[in-house]
N, C-alpha and C. Protein backbone atom coordinates (compact mmCIF):
# COMPACT_ATOMS: atom_id res chain seq x y z
N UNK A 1 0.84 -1.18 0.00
CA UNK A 1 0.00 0.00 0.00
C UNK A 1 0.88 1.24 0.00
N UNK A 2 0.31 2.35 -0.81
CA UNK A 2 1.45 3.57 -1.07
C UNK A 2 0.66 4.24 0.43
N UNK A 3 1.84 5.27 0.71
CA UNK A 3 1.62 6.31 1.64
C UNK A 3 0.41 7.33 0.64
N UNK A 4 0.01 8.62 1.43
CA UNK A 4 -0.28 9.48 1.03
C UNK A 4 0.76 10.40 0.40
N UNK A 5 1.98 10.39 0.91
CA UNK A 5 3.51 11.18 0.78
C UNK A 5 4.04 10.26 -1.12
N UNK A 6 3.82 8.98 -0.90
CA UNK A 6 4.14 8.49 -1.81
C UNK A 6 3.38 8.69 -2.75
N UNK A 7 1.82 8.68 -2.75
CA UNK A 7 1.29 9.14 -3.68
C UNK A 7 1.56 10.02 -4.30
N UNK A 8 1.21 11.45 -3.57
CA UNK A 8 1.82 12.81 -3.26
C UNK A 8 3.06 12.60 -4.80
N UNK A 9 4.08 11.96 -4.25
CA UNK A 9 5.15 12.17 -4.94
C UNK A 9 5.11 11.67 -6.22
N UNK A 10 4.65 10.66 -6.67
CA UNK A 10 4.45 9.92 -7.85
C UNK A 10 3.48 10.15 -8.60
N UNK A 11 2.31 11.46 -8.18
CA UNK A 11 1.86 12.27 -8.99
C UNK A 11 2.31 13.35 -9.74
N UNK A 12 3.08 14.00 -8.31
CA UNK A 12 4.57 15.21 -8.77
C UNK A 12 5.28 14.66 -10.13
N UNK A 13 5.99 13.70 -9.97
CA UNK A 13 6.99 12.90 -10.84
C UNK A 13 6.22 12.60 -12.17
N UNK A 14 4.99 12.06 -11.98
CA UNK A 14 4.45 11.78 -13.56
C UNK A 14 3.88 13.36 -14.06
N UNK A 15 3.33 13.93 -13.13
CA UNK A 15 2.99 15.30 -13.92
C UNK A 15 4.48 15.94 -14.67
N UNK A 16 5.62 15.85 -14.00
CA UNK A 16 6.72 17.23 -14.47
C UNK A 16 6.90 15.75 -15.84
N UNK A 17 7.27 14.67 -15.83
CA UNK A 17 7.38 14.09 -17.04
C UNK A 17 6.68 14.17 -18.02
N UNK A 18 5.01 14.07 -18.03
CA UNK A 18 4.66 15.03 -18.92
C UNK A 18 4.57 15.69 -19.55
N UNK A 19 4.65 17.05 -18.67
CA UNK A 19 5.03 18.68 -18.65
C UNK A 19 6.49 18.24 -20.11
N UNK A 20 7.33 17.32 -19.63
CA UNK A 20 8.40 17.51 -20.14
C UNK A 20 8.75 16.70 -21.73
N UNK A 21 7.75 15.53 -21.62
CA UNK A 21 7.60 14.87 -23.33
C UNK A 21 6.58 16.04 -23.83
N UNK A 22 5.50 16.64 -23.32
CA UNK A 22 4.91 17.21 -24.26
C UNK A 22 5.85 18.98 -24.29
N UNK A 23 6.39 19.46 -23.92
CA UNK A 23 7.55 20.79 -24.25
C UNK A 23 8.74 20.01 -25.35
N UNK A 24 8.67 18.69 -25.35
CA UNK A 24 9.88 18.44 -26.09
C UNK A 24 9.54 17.89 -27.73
N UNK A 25 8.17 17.38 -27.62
CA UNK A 25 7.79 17.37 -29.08
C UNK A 25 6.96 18.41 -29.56
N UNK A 26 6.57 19.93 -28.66
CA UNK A 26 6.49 21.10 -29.38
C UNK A 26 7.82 21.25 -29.78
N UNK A 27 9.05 21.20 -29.03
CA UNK A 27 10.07 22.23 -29.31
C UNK A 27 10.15 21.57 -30.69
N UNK A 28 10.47 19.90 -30.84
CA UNK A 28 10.60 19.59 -32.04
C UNK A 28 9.74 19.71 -33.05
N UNK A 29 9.04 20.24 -33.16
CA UNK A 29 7.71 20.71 -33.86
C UNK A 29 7.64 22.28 -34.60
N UNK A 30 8.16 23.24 -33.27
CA UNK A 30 8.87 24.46 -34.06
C UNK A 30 10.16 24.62 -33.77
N UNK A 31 11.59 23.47 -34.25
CA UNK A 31 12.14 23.91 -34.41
C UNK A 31 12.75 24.08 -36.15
N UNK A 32 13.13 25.23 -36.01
CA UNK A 32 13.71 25.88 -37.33
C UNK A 32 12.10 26.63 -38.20
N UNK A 33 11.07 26.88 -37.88
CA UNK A 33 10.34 27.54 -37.96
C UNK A 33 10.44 28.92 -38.08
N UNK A 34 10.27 29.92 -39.28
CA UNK A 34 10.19 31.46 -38.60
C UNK A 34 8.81 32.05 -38.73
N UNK A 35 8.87 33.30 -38.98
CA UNK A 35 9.61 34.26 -38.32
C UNK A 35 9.59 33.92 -36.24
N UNK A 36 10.30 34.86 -36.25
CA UNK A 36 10.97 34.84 -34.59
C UNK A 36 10.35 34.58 -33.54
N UNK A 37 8.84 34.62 -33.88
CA UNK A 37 7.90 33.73 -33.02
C UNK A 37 7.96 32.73 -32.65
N UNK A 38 8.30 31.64 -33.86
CA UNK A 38 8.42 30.48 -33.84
C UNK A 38 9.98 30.28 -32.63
N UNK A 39 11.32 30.71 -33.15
CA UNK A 39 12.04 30.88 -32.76
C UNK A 39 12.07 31.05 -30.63
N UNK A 40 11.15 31.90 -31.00
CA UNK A 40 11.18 32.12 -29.24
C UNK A 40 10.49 30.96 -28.56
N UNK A 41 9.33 30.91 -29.05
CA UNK A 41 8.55 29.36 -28.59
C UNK A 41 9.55 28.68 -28.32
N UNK A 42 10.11 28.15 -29.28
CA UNK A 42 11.16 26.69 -28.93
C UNK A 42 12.07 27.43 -28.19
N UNK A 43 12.76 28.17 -27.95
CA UNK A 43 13.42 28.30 -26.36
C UNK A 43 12.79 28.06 -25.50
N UNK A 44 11.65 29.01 -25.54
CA UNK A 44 10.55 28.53 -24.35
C UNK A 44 10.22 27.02 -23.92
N UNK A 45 9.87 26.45 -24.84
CA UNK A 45 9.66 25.41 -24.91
C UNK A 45 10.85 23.93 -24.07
N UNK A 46 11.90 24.34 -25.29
CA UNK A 46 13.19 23.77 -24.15
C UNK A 46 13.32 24.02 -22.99
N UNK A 47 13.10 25.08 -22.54
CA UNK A 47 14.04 25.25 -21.51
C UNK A 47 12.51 24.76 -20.33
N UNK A 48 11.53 24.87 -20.62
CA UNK A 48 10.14 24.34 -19.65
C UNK A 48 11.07 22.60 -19.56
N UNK A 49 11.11 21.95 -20.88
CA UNK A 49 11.36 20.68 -20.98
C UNK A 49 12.80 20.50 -19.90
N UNK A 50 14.08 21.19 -19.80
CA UNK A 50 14.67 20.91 -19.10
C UNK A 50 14.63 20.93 -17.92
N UNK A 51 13.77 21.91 -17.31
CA UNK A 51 13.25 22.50 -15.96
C UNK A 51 12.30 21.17 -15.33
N UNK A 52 11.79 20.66 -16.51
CA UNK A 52 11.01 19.73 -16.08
C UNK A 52 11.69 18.54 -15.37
N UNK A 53 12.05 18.34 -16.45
CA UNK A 53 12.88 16.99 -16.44
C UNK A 53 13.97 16.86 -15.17
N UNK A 54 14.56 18.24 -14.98
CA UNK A 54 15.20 18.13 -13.80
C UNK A 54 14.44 17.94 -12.28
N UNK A 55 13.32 18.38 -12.25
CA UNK A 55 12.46 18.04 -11.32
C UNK A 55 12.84 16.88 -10.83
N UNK A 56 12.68 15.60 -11.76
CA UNK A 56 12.55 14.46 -11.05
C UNK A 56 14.45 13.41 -11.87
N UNK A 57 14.79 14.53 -12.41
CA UNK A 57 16.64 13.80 -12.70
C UNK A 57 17.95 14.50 -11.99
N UNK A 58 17.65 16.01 -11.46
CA UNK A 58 18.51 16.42 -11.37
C UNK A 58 19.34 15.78 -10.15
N UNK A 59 18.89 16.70 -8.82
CA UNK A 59 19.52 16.27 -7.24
C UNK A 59 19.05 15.11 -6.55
N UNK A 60 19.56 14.19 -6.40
CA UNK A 60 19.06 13.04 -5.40
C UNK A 60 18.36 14.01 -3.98
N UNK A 61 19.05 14.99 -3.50
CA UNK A 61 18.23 15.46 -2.21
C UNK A 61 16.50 16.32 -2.44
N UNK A 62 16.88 16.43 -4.08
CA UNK A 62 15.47 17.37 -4.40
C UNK A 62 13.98 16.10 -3.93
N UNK A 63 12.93 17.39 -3.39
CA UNK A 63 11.80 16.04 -2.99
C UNK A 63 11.54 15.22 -4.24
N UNK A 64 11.27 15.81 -5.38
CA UNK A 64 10.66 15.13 -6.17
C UNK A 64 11.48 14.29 -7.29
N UNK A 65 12.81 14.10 -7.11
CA UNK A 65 13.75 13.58 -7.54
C UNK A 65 13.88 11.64 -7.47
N UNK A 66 13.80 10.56 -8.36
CA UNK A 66 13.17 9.66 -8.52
C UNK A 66 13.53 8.70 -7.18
N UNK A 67 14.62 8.93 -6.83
CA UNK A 67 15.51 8.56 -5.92
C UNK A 67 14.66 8.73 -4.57
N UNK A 68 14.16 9.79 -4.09
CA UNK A 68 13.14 9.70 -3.13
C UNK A 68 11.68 9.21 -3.13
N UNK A 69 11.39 8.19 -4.12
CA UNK A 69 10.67 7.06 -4.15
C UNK A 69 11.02 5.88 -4.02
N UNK A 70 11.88 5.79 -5.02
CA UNK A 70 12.39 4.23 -5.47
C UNK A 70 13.73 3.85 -3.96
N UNK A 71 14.05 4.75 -3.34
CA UNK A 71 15.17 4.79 -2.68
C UNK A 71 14.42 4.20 -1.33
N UNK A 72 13.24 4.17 -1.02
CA UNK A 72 12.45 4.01 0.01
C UNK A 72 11.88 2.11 -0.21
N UNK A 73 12.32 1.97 1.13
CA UNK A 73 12.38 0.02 1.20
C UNK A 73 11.01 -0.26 1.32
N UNK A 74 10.41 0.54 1.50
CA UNK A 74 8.59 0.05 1.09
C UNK A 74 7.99 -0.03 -0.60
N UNK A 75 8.62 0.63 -1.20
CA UNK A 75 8.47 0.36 -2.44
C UNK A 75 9.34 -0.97 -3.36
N UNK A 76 10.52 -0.63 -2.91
CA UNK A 76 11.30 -1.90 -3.04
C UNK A 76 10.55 -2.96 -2.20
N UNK A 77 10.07 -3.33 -1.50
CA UNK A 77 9.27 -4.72 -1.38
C UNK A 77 8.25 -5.08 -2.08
N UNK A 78 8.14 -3.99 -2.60
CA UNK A 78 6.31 -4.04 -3.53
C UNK A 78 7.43 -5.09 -4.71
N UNK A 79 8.67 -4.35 -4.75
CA UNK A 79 8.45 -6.08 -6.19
C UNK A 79 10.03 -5.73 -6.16
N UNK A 80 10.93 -6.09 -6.69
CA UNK A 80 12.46 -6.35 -6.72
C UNK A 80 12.96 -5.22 -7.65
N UNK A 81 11.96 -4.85 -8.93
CA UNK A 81 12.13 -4.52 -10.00
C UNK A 81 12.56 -2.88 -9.51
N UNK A 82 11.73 -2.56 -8.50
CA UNK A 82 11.44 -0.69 -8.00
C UNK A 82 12.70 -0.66 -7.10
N UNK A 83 13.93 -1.25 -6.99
CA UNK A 83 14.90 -0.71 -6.14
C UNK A 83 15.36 0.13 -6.93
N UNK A 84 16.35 0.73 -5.71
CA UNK A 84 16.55 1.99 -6.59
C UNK A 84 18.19 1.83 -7.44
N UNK A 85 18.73 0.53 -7.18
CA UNK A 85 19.94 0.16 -8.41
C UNK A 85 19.00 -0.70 -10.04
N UNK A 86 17.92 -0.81 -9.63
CA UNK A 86 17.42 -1.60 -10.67
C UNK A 86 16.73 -0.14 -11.97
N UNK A 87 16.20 0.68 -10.85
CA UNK A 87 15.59 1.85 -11.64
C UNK A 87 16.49 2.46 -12.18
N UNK A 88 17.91 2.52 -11.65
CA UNK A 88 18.81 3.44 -12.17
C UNK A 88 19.20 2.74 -13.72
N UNK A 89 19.52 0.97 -13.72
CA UNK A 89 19.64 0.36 -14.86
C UNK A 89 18.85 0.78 -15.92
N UNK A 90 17.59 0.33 -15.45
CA UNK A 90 16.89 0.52 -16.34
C UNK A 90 16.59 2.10 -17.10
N UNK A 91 16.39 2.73 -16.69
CA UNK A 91 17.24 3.97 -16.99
C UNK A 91 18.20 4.75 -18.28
N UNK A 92 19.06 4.25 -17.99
CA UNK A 92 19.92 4.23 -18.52
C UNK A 92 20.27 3.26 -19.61
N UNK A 93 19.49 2.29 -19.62
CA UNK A 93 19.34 1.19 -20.22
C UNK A 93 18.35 1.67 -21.93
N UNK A 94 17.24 2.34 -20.78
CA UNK A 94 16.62 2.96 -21.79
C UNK A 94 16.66 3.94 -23.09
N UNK A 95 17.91 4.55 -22.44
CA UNK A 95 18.82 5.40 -23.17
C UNK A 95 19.79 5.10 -24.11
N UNK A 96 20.53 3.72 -23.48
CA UNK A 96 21.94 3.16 -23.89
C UNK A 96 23.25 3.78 -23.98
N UNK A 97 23.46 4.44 -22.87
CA UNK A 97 24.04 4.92 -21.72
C UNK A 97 24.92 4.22 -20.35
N UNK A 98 25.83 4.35 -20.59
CA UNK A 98 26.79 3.87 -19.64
C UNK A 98 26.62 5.08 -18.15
N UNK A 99 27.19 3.88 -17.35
CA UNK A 99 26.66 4.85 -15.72
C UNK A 99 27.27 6.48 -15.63
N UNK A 100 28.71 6.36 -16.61
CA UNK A 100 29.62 7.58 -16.47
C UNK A 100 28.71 8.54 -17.71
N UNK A 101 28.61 7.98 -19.05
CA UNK A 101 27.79 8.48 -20.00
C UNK A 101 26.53 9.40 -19.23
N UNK A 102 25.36 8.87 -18.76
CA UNK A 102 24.84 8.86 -17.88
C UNK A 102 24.80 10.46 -17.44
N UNK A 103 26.23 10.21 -16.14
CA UNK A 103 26.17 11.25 -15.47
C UNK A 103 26.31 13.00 -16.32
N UNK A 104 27.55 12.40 -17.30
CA UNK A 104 27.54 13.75 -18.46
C UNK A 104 26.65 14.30 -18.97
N UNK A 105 25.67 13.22 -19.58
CA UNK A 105 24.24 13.67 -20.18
C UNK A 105 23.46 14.57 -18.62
N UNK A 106 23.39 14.46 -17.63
CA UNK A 106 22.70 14.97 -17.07
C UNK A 106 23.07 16.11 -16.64
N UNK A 107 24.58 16.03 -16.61
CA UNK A 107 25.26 17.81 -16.48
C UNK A 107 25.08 18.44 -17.82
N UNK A 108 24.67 18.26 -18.94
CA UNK A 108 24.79 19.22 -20.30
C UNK A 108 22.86 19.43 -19.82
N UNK A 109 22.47 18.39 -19.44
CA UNK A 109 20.71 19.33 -18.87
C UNK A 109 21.24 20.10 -17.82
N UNK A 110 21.69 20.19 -17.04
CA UNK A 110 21.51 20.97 -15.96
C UNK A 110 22.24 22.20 -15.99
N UNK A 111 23.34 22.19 -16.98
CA UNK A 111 24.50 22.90 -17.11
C UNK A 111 23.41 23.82 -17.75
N UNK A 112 22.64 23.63 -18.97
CA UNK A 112 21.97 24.37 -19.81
C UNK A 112 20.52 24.99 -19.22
N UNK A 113 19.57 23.65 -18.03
CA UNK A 113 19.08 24.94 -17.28
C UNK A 113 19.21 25.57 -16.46
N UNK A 114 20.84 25.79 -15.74
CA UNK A 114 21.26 26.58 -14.95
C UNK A 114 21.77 27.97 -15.81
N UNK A 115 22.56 28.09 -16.98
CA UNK A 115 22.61 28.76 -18.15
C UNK A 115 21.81 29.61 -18.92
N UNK A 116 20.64 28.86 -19.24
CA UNK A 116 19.63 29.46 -19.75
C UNK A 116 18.28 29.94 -19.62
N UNK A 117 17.66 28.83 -18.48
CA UNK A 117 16.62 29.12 -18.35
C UNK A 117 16.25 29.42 -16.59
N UNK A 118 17.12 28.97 -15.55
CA UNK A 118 17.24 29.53 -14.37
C UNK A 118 17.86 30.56 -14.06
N UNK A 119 18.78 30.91 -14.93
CA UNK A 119 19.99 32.08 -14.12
C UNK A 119 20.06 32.19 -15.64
N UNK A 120 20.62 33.56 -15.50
CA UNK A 120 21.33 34.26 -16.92
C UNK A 120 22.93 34.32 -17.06
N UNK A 121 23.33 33.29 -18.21
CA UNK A 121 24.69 33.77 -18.05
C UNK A 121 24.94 34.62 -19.40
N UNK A 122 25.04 35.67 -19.13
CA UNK A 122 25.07 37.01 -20.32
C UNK A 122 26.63 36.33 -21.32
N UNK A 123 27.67 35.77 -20.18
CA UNK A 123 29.17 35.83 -20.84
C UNK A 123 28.48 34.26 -22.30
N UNK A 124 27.88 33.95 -22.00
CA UNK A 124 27.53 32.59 -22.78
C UNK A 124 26.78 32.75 -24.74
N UNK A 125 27.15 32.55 -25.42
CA UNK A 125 26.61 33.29 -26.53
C UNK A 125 25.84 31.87 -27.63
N UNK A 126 24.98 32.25 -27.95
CA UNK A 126 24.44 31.43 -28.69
C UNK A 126 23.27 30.65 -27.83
N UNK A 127 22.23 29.47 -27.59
CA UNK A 127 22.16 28.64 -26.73
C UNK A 127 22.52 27.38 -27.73
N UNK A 128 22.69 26.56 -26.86
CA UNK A 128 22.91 25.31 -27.27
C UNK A 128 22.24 24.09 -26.33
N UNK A 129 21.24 23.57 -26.88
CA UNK A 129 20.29 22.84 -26.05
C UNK A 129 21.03 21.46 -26.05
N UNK A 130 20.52 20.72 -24.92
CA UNK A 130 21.02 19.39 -24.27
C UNK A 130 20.11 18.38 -25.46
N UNK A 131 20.28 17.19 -25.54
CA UNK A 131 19.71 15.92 -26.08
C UNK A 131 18.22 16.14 -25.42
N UNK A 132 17.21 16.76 -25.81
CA UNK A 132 16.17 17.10 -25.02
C UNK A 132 15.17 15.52 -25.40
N UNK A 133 15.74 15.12 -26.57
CA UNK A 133 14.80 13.65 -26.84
C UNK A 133 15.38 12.52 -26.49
N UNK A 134 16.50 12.29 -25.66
CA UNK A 134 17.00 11.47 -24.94
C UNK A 134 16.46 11.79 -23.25
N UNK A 135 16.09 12.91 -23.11
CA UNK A 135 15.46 13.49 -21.70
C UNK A 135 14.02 12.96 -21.96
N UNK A 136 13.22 13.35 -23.26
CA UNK A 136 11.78 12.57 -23.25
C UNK A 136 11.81 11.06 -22.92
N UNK A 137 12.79 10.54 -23.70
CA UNK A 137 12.40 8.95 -23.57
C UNK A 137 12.55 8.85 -22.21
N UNK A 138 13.77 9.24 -21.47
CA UNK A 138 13.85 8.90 -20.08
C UNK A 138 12.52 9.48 -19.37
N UNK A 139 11.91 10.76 -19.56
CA UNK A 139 10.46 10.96 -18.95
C UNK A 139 9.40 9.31 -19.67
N UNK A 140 9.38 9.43 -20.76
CA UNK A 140 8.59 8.19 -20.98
C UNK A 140 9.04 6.89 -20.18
N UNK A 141 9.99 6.27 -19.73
CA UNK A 141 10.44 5.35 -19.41
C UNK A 141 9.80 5.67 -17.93
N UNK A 142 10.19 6.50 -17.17
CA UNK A 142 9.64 6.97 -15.84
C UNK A 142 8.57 6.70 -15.25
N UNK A 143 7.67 6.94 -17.00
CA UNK A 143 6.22 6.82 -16.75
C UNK A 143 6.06 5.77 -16.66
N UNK A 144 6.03 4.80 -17.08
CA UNK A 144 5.90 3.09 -16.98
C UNK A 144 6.05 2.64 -15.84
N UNK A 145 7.55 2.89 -15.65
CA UNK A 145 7.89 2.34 -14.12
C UNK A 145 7.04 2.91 -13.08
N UNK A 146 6.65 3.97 -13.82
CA UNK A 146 5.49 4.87 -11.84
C UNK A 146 4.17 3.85 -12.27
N UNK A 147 4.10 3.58 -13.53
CA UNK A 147 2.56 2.96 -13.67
C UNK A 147 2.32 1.31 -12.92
N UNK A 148 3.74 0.97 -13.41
CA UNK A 148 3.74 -0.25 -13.14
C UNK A 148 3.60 -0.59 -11.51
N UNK A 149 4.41 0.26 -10.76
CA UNK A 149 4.33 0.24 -9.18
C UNK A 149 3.31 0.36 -8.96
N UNK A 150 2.75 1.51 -9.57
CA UNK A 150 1.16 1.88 -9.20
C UNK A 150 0.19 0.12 -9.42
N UNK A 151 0.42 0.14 -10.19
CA UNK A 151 -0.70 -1.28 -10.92
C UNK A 151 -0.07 -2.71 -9.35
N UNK A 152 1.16 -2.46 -8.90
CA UNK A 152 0.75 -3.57 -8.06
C UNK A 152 1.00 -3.44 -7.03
N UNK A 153 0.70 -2.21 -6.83
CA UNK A 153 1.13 -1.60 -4.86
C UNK A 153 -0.62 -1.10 -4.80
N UNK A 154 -1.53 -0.73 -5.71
CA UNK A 154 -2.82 -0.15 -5.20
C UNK A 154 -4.01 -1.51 -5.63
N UNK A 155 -4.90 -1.47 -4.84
CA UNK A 155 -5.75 -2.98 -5.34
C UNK A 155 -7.01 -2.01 -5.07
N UNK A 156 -7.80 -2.87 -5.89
CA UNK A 156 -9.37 -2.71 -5.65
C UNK A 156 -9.95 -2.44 -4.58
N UNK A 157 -9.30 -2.71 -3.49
CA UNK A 157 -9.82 -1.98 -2.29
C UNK A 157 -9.37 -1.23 -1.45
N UNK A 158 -7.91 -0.56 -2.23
CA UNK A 158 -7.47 0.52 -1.74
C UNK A 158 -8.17 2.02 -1.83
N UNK A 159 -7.66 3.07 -1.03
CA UNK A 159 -8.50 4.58 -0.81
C UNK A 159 -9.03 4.98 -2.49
N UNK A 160 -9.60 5.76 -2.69
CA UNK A 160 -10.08 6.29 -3.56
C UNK A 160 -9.25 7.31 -4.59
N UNK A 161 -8.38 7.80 -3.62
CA UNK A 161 -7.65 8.51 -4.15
C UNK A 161 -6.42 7.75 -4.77
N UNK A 162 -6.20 6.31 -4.05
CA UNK A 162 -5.06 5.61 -4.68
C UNK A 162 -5.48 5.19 -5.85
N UNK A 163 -6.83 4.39 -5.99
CA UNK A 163 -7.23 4.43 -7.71
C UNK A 163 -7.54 4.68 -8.26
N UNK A 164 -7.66 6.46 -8.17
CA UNK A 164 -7.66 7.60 -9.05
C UNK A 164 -6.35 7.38 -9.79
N UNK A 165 -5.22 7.25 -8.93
CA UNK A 165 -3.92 7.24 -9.72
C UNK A 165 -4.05 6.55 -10.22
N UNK A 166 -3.98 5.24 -9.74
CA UNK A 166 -4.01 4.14 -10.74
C UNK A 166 -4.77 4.25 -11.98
N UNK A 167 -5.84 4.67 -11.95
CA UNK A 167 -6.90 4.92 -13.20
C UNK A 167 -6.04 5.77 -14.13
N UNK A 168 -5.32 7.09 -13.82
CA UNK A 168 -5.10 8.07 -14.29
C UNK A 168 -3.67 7.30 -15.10
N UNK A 169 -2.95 6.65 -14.32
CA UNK A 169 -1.73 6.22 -15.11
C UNK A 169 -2.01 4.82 -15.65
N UNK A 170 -2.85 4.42 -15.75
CA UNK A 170 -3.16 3.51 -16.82
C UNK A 170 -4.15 3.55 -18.18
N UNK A 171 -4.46 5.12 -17.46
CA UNK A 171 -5.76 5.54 -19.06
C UNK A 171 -5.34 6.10 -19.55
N UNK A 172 -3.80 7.07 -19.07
CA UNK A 172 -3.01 8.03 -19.71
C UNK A 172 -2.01 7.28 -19.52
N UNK A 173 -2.13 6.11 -20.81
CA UNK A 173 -0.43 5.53 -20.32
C UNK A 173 0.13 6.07 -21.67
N UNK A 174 1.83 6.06 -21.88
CA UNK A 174 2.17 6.06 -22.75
C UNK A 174 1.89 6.09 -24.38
N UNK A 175 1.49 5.38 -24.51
CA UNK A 175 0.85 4.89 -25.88
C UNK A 175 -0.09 6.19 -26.83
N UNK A 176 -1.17 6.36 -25.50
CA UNK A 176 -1.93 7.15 -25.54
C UNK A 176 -1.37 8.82 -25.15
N UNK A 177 -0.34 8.80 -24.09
CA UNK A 177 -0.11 10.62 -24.22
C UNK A 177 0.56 10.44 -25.54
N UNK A 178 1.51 9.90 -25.86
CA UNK A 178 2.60 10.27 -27.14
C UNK A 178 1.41 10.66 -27.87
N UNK A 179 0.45 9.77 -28.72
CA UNK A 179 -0.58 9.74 -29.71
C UNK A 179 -0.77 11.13 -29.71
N UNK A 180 -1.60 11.66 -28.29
CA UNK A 180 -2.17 13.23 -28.59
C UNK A 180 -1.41 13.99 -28.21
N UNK A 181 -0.09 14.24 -28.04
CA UNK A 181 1.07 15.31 -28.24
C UNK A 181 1.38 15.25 -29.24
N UNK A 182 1.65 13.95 -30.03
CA UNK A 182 2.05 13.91 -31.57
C UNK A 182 1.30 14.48 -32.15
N UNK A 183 -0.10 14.44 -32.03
CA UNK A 183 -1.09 14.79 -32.67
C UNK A 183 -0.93 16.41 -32.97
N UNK A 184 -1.30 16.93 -31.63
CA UNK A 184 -0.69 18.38 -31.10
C UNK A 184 0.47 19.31 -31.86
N UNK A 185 1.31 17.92 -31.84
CA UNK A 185 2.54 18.85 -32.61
C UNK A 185 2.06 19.03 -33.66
N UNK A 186 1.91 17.99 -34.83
CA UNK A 186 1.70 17.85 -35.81
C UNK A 186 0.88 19.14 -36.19
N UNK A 187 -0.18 19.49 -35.59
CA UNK A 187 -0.65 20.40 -35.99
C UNK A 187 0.08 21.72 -35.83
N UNK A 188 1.09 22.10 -34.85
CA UNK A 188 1.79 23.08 -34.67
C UNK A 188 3.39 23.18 -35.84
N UNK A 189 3.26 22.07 -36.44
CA UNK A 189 4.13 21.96 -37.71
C UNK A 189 3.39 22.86 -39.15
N UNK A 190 2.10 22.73 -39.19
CA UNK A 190 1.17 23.30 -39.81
C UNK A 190 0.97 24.56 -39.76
N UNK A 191 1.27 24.97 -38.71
CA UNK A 191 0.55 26.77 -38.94
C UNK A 191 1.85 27.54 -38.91
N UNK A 192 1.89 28.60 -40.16
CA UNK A 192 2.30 29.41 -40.80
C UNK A 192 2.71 30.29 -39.61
């Protein structure tokens, strides 16, 4: 059975992943688009997607950081798969990414939303965005694993609010957000 705290958190975590596949197939949607509208969007856009994504990749001490779920031995008993050396594999796995690889990729996100979209560094010229679709898949991958815990830590006769989640991350699974962000973009590829 999840806490309320755990819930709490694994709603946090699937919302900023979200937030962060759907900013990353607008950005790819207007990027190289003009006039300068277009242009500004996709900064905008990135830099929401990195902000996001760091939510739940950046600091192991941040609350909503994946590590303060999976790192917790009540979830790891719910099944072998949710420890938190197995989540990190998989992970990275998902990526195909070595542990050191890994850590680099996550300093060129953080480097860039500490750079660009948290703090201003004026001396810095140009932007130059991180692998923002190697950051989606890892939000997509995220999502699974929160669904999957969800699907066998909450039962039919858990609180109401626990199979709300459950409902919510299995009716909005994967399959189905990509579909209507793709969709979304697609249409934002379209207008002039």
């Amino acid at each position: 059975m999840l806490t309320d705290t755990q819930h709490n958190l694994i709603w946090q975590m699937d919302t900023a992943c979200r937030k962060c596949i759907r900013a990353v197939l607008y950005f790819n949607a207007v990027t190289g688009k003009t006039p300068e509208l277009w242009t500004f969007l996709q900064n905008c856009l990135g830099e929401i997607a990195a902000i996001q994504w760091c939510h739940v990749f950046n600091k192991y001490k941040d609350c909503t950081h994946f590590s303060q779920l999976f790192g917790n031995p009540t979830i790891a008993a719910i099944d072998s798969e949710f420890t938190l050396n197995n989540v990190r594999s998989r992970l990275r796995a998902a990526i195909g990414l070595t542990r050191d690889e890994y850590i680099a990729f996550r300093q060129r996100i953080v480097d860039f939303r500490n750079s660009y979209a948290v703090h201003c560094d004026y001396e810095k010229k140009g932007v130059v965005f991180p692998d923002l679709d190697m950051a989606m898949t890892l939000c997509v991958e995220m999502r699974d694993m929160l669904r999957q815990l969800v699907v066998k830590a909450v039962s039919d006769i858990s609180n109401q609010k626990l199979q709300d989640l459950r409902r919510l991350l299995t009716s909005h699974n994967n399959d189905q957000l990509l579909q209507f962000f793709r969709l979304e973009a697609e249409h934002l590829k379209k207008i002039q």
